[in-house]
N, C-alpha and C. Protein backbone atom coordinates (compact mmCIF):
# COMPACT_ATOMS: atom_id res chain seq x y z
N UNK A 1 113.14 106.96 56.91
CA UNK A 1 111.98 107.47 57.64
C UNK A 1 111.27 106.34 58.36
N UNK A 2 111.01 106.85 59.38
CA UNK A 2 109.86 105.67 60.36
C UNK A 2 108.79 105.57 59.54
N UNK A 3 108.18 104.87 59.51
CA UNK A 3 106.87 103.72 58.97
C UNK A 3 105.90 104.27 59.99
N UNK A 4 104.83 105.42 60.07
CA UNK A 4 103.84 105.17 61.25
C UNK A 4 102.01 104.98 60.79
N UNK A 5 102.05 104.15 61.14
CA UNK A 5 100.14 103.89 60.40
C UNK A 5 99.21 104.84 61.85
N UNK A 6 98.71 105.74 60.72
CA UNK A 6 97.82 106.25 61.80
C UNK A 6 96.42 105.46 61.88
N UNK A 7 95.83 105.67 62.91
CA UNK A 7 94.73 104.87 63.11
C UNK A 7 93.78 105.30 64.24
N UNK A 8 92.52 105.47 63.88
CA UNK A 8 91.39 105.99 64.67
C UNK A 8 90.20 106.24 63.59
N UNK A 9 88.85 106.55 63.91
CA UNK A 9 87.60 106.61 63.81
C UNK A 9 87.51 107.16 62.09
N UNK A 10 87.04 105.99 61.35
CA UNK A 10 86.27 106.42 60.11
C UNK A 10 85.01 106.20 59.89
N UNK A 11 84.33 105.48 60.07
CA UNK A 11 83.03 105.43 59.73
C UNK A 11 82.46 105.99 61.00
N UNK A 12 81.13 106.24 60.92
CA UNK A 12 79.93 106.90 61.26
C UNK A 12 78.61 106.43 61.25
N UNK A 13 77.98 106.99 61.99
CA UNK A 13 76.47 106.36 61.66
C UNK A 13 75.73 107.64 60.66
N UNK A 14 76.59 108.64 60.59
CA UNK A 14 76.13 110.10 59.65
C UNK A 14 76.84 110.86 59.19
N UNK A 15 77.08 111.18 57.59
CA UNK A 15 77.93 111.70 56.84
C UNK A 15 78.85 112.72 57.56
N UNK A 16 77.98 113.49 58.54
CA UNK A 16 78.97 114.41 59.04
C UNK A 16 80.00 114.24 59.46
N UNK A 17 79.98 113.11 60.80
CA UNK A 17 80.90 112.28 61.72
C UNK A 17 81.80 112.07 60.78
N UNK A 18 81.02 111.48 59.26
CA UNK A 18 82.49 110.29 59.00
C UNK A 18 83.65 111.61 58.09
N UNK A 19 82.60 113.10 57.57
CA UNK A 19 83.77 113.79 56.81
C UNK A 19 84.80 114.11 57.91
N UNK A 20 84.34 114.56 59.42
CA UNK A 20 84.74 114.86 60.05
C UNK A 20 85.82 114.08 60.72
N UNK A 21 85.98 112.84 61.05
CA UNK A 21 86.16 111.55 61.11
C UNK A 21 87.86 111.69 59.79
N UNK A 22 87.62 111.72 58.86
CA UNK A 22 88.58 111.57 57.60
C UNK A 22 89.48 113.31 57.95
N UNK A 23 89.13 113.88 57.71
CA UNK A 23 89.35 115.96 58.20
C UNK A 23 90.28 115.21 59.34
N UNK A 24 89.87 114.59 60.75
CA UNK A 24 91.04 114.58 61.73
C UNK A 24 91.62 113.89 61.55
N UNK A 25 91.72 112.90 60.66
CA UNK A 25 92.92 111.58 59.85
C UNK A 25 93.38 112.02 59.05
N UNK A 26 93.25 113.10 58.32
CA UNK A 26 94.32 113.38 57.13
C UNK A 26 95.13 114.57 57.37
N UNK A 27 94.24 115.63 58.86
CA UNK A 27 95.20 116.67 59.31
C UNK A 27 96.41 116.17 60.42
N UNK A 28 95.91 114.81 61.32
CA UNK A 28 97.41 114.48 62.12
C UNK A 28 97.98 113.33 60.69
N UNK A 29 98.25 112.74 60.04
CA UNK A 29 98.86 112.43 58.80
C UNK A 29 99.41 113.49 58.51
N UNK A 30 98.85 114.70 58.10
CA UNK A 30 100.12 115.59 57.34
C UNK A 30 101.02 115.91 58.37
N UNK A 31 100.10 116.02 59.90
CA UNK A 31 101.05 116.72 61.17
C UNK A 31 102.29 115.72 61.19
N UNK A 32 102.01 114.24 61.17
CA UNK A 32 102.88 113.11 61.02
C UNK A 32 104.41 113.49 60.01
N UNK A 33 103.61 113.53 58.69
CA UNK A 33 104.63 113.84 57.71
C UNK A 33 105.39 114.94 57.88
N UNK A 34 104.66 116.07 58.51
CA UNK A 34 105.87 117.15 58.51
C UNK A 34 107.01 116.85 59.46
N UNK A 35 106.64 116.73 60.50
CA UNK A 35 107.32 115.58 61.68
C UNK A 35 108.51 114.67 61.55
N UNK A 36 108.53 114.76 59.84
CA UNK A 36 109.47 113.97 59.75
C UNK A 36 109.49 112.32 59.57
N UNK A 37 108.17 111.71 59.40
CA UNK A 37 107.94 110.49 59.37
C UNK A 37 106.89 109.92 58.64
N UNK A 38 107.17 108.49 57.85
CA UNK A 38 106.42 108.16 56.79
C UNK A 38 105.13 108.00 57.65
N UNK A 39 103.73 108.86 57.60
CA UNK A 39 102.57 108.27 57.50
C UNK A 39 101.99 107.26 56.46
N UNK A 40 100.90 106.41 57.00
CA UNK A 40 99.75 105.66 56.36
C UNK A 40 98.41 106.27 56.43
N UNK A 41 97.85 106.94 55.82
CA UNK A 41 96.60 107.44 55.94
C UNK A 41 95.35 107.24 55.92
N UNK A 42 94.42 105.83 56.20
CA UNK A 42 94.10 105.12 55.97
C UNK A 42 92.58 105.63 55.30
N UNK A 43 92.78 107.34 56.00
CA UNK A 43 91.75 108.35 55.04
C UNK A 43 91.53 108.36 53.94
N UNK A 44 92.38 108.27 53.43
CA UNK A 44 93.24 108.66 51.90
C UNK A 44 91.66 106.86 50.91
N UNK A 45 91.95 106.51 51.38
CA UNK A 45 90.87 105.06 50.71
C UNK A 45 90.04 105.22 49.85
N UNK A 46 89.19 106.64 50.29
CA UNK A 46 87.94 106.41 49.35
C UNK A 46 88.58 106.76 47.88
N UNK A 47 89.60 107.22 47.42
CA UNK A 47 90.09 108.05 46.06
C UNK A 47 90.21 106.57 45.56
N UNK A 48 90.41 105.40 46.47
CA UNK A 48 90.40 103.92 45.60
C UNK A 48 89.09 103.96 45.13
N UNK A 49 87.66 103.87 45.70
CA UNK A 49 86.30 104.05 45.25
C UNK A 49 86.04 105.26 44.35
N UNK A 50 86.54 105.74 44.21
CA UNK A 50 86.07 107.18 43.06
C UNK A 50 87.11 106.84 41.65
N UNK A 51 87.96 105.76 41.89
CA UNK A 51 88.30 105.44 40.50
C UNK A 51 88.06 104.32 39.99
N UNK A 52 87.41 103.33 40.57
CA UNK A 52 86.79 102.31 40.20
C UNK A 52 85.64 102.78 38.96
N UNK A 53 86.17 101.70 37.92
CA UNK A 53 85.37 101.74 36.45
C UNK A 53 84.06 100.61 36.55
N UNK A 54 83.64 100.99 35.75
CA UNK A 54 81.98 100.36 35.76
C UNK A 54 82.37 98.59 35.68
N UNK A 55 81.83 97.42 36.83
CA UNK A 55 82.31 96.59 36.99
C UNK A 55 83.11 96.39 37.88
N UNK A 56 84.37 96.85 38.30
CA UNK A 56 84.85 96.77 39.18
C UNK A 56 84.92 97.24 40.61
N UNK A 57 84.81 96.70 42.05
CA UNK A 57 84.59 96.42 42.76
C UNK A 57 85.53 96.43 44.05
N UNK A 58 85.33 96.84 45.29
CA UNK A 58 86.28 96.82 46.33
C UNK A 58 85.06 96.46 47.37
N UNK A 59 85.45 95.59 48.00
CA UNK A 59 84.86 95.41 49.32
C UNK A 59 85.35 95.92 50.52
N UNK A 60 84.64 96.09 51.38
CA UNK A 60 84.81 96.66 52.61
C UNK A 60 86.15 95.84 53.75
N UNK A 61 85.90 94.27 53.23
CA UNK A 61 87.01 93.34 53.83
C UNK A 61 88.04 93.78 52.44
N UNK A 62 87.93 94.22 51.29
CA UNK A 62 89.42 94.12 50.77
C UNK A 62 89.90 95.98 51.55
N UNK A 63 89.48 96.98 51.79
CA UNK A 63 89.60 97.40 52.55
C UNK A 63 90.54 97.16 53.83
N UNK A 64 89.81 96.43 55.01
CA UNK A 64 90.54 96.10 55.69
C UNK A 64 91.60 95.43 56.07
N UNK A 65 91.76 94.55 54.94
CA UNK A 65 93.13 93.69 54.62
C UNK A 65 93.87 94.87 54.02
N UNK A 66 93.76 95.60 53.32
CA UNK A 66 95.26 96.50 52.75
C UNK A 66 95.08 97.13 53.65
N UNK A 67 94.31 97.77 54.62
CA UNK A 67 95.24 98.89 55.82
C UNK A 67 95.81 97.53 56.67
N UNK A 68 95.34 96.78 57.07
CA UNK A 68 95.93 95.30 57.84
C UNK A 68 97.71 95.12 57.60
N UNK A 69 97.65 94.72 55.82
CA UNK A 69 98.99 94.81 55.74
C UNK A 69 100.06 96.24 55.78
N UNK A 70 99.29 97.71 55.89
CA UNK A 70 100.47 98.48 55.86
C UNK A 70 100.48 98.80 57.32
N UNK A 71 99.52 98.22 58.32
CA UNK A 71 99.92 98.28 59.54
C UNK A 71 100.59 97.26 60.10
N UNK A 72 100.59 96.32 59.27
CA UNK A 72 101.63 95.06 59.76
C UNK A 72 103.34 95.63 59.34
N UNK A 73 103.63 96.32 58.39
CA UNK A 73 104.68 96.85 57.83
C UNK A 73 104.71 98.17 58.57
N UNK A 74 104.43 98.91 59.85
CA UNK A 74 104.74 100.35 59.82
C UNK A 74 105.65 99.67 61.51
N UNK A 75 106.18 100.77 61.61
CA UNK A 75 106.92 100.57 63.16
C UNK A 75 106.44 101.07 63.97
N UNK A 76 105.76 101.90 64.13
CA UNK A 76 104.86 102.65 65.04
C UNK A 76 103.49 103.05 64.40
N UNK A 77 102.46 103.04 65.71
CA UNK A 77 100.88 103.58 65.39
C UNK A 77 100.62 104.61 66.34
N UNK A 78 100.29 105.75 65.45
CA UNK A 78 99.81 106.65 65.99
C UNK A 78 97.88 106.72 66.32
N UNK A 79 97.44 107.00 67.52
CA UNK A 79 96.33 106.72 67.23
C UNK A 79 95.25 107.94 67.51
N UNK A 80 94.70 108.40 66.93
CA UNK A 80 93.96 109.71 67.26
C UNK A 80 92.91 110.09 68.11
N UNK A 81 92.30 110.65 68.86
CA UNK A 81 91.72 110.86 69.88
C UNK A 81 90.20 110.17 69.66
N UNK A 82 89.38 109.91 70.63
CA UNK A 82 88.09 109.06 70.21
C UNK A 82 88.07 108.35 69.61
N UNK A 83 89.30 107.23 69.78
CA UNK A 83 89.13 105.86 69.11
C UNK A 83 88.24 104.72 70.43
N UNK A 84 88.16 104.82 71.16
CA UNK A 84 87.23 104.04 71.88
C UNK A 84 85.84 103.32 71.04
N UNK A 85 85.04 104.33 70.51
CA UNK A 85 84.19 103.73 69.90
C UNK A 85 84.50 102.67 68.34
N UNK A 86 86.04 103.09 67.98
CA UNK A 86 85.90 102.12 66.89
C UNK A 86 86.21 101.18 67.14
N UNK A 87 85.23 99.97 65.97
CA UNK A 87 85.84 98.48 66.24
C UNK A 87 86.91 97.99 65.51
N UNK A 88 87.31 99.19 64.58
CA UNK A 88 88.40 98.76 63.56
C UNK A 88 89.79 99.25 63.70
N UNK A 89 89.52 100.22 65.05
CA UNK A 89 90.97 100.63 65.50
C UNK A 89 91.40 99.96 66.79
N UNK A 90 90.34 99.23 67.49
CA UNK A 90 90.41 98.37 68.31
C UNK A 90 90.88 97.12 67.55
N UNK A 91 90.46 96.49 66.65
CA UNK A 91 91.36 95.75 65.98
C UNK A 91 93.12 96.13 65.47
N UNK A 92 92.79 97.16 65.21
CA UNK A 92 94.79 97.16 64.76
C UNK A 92 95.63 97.58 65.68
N UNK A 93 94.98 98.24 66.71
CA UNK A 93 95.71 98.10 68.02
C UNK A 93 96.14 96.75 68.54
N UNK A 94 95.04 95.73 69.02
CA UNK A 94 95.05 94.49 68.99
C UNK A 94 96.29 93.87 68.09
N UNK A 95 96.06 94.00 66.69
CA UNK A 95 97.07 93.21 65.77
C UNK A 95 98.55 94.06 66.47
N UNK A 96 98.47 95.36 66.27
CA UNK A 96 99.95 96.05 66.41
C UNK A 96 100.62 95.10 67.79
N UNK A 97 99.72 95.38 68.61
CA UNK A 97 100.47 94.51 70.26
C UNK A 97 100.69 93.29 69.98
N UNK A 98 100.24 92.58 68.79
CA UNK A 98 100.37 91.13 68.54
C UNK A 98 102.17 91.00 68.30
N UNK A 99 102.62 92.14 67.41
CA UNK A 99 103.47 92.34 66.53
C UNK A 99 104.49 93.45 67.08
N UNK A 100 104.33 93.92 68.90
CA UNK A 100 105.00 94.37 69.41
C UNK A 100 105.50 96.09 69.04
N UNK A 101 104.46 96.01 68.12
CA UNK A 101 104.76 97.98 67.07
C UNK A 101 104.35 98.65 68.26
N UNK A 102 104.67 99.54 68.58
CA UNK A 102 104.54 100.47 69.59
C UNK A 102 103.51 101.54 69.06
N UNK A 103 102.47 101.65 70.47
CA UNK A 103 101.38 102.66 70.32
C UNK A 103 101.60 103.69 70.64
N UNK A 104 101.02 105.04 69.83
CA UNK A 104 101.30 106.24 70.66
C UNK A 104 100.16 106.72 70.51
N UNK A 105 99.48 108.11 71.51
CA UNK A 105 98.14 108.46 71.68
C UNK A 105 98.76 110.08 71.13
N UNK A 106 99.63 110.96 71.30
CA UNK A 106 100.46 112.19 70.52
C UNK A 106 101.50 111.83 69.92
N UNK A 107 101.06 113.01 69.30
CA UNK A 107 102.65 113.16 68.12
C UNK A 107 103.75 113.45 69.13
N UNK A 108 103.59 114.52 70.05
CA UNK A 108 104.61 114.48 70.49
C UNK A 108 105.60 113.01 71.64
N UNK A 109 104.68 112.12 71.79
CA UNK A 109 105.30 110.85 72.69
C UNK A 109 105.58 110.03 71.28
N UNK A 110 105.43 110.41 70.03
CA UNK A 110 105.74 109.20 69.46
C UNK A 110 107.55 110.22 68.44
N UNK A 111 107.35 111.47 68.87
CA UNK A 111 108.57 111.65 68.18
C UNK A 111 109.49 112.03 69.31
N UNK A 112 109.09 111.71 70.45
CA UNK A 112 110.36 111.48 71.94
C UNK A 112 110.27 110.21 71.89
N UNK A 113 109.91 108.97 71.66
CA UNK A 113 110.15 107.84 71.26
C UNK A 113 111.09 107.68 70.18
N UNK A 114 110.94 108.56 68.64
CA UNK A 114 111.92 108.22 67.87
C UNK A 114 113.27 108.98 68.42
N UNK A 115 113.80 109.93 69.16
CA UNK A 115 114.52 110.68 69.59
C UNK A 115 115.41 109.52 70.43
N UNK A 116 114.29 109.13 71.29
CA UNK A 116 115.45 107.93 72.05
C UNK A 116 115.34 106.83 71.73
N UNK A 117 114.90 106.37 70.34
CA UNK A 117 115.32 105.32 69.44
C UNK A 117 117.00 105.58 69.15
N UNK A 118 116.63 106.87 68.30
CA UNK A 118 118.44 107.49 68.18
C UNK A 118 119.32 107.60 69.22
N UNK A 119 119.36 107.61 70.06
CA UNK A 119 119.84 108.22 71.38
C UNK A 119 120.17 106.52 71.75
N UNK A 120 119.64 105.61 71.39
CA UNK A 120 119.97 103.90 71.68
C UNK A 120 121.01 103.61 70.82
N UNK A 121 120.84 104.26 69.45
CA UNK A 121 121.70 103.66 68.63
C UNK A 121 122.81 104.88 67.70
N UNK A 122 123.20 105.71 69.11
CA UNK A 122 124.34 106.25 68.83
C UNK A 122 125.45 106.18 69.83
């Protein structure tokens, strides 16, 4: 399976934005997975904060270093609509082009991309 880190808008300046925000990251993720391809969900995070025991601790930079490294490891980024305003999907866009991973803005240009991935190497 392809490796694809999705990526676009989580935080908010108001609870609503950000449930809403996570709701359109975890519904193109499943759209991803049915699709046929390994998503990264980078939604999926807070279930790390809801099991943290009394004492222990996650920062917002250890955060961004583990989606960092599974977007350094995916082959493609999918990126979801109204990412303009984020500064943290503007960053892994940034890193991805560093690292030559190919961007896609739909599902459907990123699974006619894997189509004539195959189509190269048959």
């Amino acid at each position: 399976m392809i490796r694809v880190y999705v990526a676009g808008p989580y935080s908010a300046s108001n609870v609503i934005t950000v449930l809403d925000n996570i709701r359109n990251g975890m519904a193109l993720s499943k759209d991803v997975f049915l699709a046929g391809f390994a998503p990264f969900c980078p939604w999926l995070d807070y279930h790390f904060t809801l099991q943290l025991r009394e004492g222990e601790k996650l920062t917002i930079e250890d955060y961004y270093n583990y989606s960092m490294a599974w977007l350094e490891a995916s082959q493609a980024i999918l990126v979801l609509p109204n990412w303009e305003g984020s500064n943290g999907t503007k960053a892994e866009m940034a890193r991805a082009r560093e690292l030559n991973i190919p961007i896609f803005y739909t599902l459907e240009s990123l699974v006619k991309w894997r189509e004539d991935e195959l189509l190269k190497k048959s």
